[in-house]
C-alpha atoms as a PDB file:
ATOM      1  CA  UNK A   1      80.994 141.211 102.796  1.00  0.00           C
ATOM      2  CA  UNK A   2      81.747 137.639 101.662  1.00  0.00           C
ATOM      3  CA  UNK A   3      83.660 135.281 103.808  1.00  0.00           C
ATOM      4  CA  UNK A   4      86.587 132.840 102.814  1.00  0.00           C
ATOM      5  CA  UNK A   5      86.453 128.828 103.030  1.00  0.00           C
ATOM      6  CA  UNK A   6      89.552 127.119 103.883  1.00  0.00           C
ATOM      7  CA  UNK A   7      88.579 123.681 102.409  1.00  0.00           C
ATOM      8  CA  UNK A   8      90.565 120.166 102.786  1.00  0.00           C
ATOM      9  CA  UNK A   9      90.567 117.571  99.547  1.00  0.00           C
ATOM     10  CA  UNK A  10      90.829 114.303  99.937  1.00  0.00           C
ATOM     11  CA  UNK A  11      94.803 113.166  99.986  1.00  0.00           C
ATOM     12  CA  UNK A  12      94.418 110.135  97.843  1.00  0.00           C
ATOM     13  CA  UNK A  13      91.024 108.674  97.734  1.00  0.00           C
ATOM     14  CA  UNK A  14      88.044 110.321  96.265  1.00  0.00           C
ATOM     15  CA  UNK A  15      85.785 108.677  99.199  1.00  0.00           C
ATOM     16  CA  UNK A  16      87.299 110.968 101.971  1.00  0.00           C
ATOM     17  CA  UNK A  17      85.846 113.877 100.728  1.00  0.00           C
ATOM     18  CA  UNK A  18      83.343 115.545 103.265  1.00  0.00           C
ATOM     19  CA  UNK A  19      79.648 115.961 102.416  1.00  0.00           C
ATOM     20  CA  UNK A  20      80.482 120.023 104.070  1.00  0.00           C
ATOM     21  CA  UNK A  21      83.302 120.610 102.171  1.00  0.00           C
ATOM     22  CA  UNK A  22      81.126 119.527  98.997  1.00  0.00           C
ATOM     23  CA  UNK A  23      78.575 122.052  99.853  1.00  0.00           C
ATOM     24  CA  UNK A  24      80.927 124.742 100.493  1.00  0.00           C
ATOM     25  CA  UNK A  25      82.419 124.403  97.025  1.00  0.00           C
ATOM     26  CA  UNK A  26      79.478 124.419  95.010  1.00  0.00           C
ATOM     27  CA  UNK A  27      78.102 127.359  96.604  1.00  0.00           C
ATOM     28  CA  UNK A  28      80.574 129.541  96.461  1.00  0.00           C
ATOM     29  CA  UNK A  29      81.146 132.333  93.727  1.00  0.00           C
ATOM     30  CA  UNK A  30      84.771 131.663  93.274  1.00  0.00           C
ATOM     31  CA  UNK A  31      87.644 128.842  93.541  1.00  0.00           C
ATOM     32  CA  UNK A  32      91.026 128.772  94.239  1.00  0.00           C
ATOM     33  CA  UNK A  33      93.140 125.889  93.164  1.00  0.00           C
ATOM     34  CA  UNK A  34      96.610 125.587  93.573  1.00  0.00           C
ATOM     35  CA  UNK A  35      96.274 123.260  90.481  1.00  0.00           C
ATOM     36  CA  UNK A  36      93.143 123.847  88.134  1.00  0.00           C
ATOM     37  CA  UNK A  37      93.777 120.395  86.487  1.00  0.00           C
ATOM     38  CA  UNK A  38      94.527 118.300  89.139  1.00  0.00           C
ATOM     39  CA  UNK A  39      91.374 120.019  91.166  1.00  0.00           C
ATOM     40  CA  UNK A  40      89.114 119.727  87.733  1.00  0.00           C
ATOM     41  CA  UNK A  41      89.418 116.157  88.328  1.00  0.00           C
ATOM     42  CA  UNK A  42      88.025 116.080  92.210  1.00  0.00           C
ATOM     43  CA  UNK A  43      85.074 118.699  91.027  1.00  0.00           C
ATOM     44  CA  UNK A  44      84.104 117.270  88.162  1.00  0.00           C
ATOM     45  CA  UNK A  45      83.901 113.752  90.156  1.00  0.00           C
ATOM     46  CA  UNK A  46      81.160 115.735  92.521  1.00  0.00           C
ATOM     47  CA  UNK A  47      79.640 117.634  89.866  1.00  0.00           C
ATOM     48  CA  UNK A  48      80.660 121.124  91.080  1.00  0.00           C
ATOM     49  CA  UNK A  49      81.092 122.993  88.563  1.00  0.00           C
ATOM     50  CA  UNK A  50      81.645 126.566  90.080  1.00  0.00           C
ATOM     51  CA  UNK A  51      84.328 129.684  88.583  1.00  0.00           C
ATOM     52  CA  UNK A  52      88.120 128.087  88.850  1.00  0.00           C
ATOM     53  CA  UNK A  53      91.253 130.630  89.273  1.00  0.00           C
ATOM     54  CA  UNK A  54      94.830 129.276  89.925  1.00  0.00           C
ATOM     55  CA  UNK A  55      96.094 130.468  93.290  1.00  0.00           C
ATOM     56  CA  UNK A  56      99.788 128.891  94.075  1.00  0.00           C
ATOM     57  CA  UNK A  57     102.809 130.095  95.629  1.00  0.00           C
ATOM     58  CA  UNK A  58     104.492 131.455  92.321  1.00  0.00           C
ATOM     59  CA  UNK A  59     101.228 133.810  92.008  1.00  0.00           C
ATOM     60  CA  UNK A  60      99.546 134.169  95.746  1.00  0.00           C
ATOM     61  CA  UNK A  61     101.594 137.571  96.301  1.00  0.00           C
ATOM     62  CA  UNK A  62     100.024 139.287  93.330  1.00  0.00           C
ATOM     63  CA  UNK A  63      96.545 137.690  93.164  1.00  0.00           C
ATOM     64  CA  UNK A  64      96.054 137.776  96.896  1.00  0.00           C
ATOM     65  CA  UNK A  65      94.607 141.563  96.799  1.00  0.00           C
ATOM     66  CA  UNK A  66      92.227 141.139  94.081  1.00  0.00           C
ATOM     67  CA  UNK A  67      90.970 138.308  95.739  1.00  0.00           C
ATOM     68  CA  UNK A  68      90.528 140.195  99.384  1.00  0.00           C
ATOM     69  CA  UNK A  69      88.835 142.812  97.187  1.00  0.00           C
ATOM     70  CA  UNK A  70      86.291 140.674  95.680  1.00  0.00           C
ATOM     71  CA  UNK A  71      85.315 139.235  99.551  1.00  0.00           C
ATOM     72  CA  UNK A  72      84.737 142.686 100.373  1.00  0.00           C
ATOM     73  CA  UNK A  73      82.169 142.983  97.468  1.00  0.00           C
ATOM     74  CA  UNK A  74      80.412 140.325  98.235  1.00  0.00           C
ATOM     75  CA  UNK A  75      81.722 137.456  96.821  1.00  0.00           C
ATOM     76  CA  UNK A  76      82.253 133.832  98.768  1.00  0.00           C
ATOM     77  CA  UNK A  77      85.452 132.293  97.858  1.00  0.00           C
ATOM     78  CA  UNK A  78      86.937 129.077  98.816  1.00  0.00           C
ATOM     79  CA  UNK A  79      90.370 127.831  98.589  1.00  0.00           C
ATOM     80  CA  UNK A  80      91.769 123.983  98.012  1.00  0.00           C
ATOM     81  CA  UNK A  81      95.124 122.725  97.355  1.00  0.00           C
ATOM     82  CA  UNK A  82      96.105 119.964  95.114  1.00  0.00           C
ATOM     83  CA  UNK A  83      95.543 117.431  98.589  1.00  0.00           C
ATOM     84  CA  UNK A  84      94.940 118.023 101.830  1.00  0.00           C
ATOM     85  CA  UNK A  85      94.325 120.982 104.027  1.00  0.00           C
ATOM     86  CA  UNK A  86      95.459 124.240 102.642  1.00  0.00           C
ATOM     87  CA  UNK A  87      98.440 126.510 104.416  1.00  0.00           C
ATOM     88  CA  UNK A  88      99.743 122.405 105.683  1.00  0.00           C
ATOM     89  CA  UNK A  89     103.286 122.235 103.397  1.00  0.00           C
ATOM     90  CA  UNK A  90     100.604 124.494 101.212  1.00  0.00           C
ATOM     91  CA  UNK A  91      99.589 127.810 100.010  1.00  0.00           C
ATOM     92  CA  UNK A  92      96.820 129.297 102.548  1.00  0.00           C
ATOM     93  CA  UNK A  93      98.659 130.859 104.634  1.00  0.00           C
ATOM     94  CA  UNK A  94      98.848 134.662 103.514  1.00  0.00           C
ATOM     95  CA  UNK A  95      95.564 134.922 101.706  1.00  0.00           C
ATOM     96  CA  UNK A  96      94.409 133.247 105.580  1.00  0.00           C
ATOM     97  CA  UNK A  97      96.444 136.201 107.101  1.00  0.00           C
ATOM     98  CA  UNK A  98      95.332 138.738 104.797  1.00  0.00           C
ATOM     99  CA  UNK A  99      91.177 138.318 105.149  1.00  0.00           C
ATOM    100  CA  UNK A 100      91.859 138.000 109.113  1.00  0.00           C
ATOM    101  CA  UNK A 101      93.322 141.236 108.776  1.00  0.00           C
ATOM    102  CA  UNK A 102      90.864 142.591 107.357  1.00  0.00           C
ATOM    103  CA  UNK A 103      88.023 141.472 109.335  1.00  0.00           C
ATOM    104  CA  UNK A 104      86.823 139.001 106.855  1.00  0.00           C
ATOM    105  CA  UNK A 105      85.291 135.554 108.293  1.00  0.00           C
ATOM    106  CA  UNK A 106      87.902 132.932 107.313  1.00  0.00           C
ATOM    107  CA  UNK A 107      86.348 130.124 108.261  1.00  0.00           C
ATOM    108  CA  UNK A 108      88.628 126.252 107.748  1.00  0.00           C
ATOM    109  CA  UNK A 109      86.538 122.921 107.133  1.00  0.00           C
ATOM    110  CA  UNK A 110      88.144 119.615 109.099  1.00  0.00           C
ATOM    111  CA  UNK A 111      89.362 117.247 106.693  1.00  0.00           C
ATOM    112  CA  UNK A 112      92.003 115.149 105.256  1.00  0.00           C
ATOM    113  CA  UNK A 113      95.521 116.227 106.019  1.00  0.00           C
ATOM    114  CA  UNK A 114      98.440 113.585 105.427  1.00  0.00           C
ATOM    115  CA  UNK A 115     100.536 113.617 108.399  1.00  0.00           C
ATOM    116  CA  UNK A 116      97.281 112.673 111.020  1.00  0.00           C
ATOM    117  CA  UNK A 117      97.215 109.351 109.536  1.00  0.00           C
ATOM    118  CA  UNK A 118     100.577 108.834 109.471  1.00  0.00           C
ATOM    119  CA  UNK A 119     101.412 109.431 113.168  1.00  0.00           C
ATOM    120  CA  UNK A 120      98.699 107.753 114.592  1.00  0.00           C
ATOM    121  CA  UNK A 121      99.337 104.786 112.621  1.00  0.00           C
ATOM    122  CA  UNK A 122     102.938 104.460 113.624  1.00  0.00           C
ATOM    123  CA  UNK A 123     103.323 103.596 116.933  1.00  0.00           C
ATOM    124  CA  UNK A 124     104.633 106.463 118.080  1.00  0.00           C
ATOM    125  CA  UNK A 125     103.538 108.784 120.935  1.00  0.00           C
ATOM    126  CA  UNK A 126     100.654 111.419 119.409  1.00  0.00           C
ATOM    127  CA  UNK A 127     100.155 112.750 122.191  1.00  0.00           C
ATOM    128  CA  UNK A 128     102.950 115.724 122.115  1.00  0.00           C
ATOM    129  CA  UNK A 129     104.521 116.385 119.187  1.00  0.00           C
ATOM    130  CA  UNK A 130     106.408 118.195 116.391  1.00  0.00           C
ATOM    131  CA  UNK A 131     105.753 118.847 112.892  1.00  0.00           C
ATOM    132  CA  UNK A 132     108.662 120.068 110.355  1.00  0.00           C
ATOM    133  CA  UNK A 133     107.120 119.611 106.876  1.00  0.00           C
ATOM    134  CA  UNK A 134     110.054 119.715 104.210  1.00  0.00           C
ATOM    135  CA  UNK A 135     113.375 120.923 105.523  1.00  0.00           C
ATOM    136  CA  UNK A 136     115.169 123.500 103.602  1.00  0.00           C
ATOM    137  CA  UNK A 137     116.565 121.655 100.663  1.00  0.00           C
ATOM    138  CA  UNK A 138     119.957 122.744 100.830  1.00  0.00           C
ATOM    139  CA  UNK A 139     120.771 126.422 103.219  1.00  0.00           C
ATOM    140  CA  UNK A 140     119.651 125.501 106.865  1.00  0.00           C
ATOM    141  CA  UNK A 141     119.008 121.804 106.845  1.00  0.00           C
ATOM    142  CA  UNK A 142     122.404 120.521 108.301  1.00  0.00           C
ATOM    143  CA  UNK A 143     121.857 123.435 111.326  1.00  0.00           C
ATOM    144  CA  UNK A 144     117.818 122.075 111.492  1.00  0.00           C
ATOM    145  CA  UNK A 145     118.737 118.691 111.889  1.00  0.00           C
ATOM    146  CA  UNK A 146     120.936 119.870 114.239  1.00  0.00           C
ATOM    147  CA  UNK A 147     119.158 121.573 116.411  1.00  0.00           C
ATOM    148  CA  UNK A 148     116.434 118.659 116.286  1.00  0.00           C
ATOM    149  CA  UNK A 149     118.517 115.876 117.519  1.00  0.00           C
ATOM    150  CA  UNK A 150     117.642 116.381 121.185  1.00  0.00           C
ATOM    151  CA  UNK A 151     113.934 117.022 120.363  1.00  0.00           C
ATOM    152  CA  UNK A 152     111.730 114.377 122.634  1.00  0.00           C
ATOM    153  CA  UNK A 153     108.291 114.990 120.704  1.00  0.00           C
ATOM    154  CA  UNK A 154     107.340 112.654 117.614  1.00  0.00           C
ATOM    155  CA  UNK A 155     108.907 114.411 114.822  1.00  0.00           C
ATOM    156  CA  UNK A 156     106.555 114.234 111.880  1.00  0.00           C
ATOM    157  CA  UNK A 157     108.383 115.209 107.831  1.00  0.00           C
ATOM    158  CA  UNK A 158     106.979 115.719 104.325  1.00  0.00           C
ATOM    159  CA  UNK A 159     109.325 114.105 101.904  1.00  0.00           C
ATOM    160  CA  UNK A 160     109.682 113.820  97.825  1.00  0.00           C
ATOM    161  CA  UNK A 161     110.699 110.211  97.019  1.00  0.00           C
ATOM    162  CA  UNK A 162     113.501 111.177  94.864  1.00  0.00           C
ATOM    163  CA  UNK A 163     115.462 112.429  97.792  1.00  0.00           C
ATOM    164  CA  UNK A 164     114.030 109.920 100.801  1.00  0.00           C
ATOM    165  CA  UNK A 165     117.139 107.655 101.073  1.00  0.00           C
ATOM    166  CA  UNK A 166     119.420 110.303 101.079  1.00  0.00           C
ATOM    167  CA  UNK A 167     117.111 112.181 104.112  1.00  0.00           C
ATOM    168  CA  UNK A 168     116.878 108.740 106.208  1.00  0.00           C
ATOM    169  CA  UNK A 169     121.045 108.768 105.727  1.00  0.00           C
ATOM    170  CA  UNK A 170     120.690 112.531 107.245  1.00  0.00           C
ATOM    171  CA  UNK A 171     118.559 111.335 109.395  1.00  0.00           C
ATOM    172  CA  UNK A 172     120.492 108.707 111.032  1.00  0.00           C
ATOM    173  CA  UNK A 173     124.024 110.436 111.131  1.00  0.00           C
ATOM    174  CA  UNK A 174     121.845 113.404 113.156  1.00  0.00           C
ATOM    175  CA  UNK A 175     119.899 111.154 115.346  1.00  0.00           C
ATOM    176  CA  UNK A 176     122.069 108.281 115.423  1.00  0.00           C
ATOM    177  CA  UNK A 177     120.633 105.099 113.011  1.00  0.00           C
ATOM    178  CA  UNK A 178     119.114 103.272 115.926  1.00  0.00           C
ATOM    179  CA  UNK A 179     116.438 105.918 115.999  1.00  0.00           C
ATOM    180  CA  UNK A 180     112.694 104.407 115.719  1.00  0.00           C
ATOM    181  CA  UNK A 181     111.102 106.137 112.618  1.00  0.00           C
ATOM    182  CA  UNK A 182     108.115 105.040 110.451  1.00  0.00           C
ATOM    183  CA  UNK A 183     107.658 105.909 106.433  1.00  0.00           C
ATOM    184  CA  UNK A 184     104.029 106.131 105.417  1.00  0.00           C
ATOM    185  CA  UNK A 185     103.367 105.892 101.943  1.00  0.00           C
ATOM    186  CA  UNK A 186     100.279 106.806  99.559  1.00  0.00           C
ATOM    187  CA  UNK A 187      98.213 107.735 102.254  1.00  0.00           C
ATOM    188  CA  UNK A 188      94.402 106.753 101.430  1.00  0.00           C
ATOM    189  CA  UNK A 189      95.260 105.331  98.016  1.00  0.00           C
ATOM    190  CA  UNK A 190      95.044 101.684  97.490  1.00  0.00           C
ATOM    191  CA  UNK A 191      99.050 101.049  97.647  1.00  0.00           C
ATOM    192  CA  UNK A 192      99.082 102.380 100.687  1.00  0.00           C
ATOM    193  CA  UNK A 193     101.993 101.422 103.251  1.00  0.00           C
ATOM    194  CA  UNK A 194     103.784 101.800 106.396  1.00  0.00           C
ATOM    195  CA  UNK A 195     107.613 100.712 107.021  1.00  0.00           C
ATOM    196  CA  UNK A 196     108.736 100.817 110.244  1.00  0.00           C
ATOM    197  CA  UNK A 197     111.692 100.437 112.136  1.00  0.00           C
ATOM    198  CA  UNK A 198     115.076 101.679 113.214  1.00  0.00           C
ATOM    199  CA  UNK A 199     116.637 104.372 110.725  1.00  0.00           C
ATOM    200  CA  UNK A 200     119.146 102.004 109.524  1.00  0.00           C
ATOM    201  CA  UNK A 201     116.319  99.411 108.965  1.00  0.00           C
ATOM    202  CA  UNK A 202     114.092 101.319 106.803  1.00  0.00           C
ATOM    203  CA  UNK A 203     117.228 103.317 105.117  1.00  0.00           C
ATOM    204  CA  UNK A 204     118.200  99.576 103.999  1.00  0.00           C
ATOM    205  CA  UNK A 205     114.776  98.458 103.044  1.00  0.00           C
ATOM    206  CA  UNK A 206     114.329 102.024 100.518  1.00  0.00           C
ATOM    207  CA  UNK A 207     118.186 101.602  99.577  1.00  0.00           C
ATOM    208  CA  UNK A 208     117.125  97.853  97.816  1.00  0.00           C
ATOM    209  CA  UNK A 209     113.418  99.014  97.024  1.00  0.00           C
ATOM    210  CA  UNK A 210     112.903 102.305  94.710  1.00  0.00           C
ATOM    211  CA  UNK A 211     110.397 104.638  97.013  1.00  0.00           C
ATOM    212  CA  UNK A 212     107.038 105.941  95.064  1.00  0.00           C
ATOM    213  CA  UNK A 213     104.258 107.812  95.612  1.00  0.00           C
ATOM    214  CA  UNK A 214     103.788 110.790  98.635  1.00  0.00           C
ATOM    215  CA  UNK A 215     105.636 110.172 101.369  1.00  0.00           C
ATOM    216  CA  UNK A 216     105.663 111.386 105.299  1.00  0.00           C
ATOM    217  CA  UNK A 217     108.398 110.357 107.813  1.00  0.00           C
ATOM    218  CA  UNK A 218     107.729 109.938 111.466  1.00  0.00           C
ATOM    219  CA  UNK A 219     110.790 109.852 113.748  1.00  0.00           C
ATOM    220  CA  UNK A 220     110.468 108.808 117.574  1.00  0.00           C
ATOM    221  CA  UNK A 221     111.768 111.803 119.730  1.00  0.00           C
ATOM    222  CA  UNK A 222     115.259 111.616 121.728  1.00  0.00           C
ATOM    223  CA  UNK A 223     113.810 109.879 124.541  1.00  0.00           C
ATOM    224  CA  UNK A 224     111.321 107.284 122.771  1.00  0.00           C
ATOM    225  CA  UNK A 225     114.717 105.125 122.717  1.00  0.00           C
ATOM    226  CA  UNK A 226     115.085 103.824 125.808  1.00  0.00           C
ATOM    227  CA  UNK A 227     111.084 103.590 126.290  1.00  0.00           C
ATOM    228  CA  UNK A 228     111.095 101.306 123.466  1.00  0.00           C
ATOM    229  CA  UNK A 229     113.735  99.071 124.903  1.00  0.00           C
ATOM    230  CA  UNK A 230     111.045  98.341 127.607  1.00  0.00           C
ATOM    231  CA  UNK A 231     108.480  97.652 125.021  1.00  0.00           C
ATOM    232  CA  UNK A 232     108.226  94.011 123.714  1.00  0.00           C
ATOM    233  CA  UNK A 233     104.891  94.634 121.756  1.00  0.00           C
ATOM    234  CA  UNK A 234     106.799  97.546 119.336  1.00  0.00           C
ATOM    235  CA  UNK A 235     106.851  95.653 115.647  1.00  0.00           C
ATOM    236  CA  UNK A 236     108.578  96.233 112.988  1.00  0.00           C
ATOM    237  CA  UNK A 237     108.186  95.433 109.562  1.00  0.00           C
ATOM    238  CA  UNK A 238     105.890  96.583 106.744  1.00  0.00           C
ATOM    239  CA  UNK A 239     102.183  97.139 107.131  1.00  0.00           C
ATOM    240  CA  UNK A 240     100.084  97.317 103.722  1.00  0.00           C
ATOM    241  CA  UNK A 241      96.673  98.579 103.107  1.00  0.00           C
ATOM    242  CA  UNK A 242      94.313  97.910 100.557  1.00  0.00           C
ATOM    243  CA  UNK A 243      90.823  99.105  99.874  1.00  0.00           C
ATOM    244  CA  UNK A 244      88.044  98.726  97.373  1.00  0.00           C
ATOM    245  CA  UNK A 245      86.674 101.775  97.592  1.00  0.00           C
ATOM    246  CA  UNK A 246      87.468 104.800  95.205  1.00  0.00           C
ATOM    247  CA  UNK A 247      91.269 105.612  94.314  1.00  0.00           C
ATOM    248  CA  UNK A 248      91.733 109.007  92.526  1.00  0.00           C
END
């Protein structure tokens, strides 16, 4: 029996890549990429030149049983996603379920994974807290939002930039606009960037300046309010990153 390799890709910069996860992938007999071009890129980069398959969520329900079937021969397979780890906003999840049911080894590599980054760099509490992804585009968000308004754990969301001002003006109407949040932007990659400040603030600042690139929102929970108040070190404003090394 073969064994499956969850395996993390680096989110924006080539550099982040893990000296593991590049042994793992050249040593196994098959991969599984959500995106064969945009992963030819990455393996090409690190001279891996192993079997590609496409494995995505318009496909994972009918490719998932071959795949199981060739573990069970024998085979090694290892799954990546465009960035990041898979099964995180990401298929993963039911080929994951699938092997474990089964009895085969699944076994996940650490690695790069967008919203780590972004919560620790925001200011907000790490220690506790609560991670939504994307919201339902249209049936369920309103009742989501909803429901999430009292929630007193960091709230950590995966957003497209074409619809990030009108998800900060959802934001603030469901958790009122003085709400703390922080928008992290191009994670890794040399442009990278952090806004901060209340929902209103950084709702204004994406209103006047067109939003680019990957994007994850971090919003204090309910009760971060009134600790803030208390807090004359909390900053907002814009932080910026540049590096030198690698950018894919």
């Amino acid at each position: 029996m073969g064994k499956l390799y969850i395996v993390p890709t680096p989110v924006g910069n080539l550099e982040d890549m893990t000296f593991r996860a590049i042994k793992v992938l050249k040593s196994v007999d098959l991969i599984l990429a959500e995106d064969t071009r945009t992963s030819s890129v990455l393996l090409k980069h690190y001279d891996i030149s192993g079997h590609l398959m496409s494995h995505h969520k318009f496909n994972e329900h009918r490719t998932v049983e071959m795949i199981k079937e060739r573990i069970l021969a024998g085979e090694d397979v290892a799954l990546i996603s465009d960035a990041g780890t898979p099964g995180i906003s990401d298929p993963g999840f039911l080929l994951a379920r699938t092997c474990a049911e089964e009895g085969i080894v699944v076994e996940t590599l650490p690695g790069a994974t967008a919203f780590v980054p972004a919560i620790v760099s925001s200011g907000y509490p790490c220690d506790r807290f609560c991670f939504e992804g994307f919201l339902p585009v249209k049936k369920g968000r309103q009742t989501r939002l909803s429901e999430l308004a009292e929630e007193r754990r960091t709230m950590i969301f995966y957003e497209s930039p074409y619809r990030l001002v009108k998800t900060l003006q959802q934001f603030a109407e469901a958790f009122g606009a003085e709400r703390g949040c922080s928008v992290a932007r191009e994670i890794s990659k040399i442009h990278e960037e952090h806004r901060r400040g209340t929902l209103a603030e950084v709702l204004a600042w994406y209103t006047e300046h067109e939003p680019k690139g990957e994007i994850v929102i971090i919003v204090e929970g309910a009760s971060g309010k009134d600790k803030r108040k208390e807090d004359k070190s909390w900053k907002r404003g814009e932080e910026k990153m540049e590096t030198n090394s690698e950018k894919s």
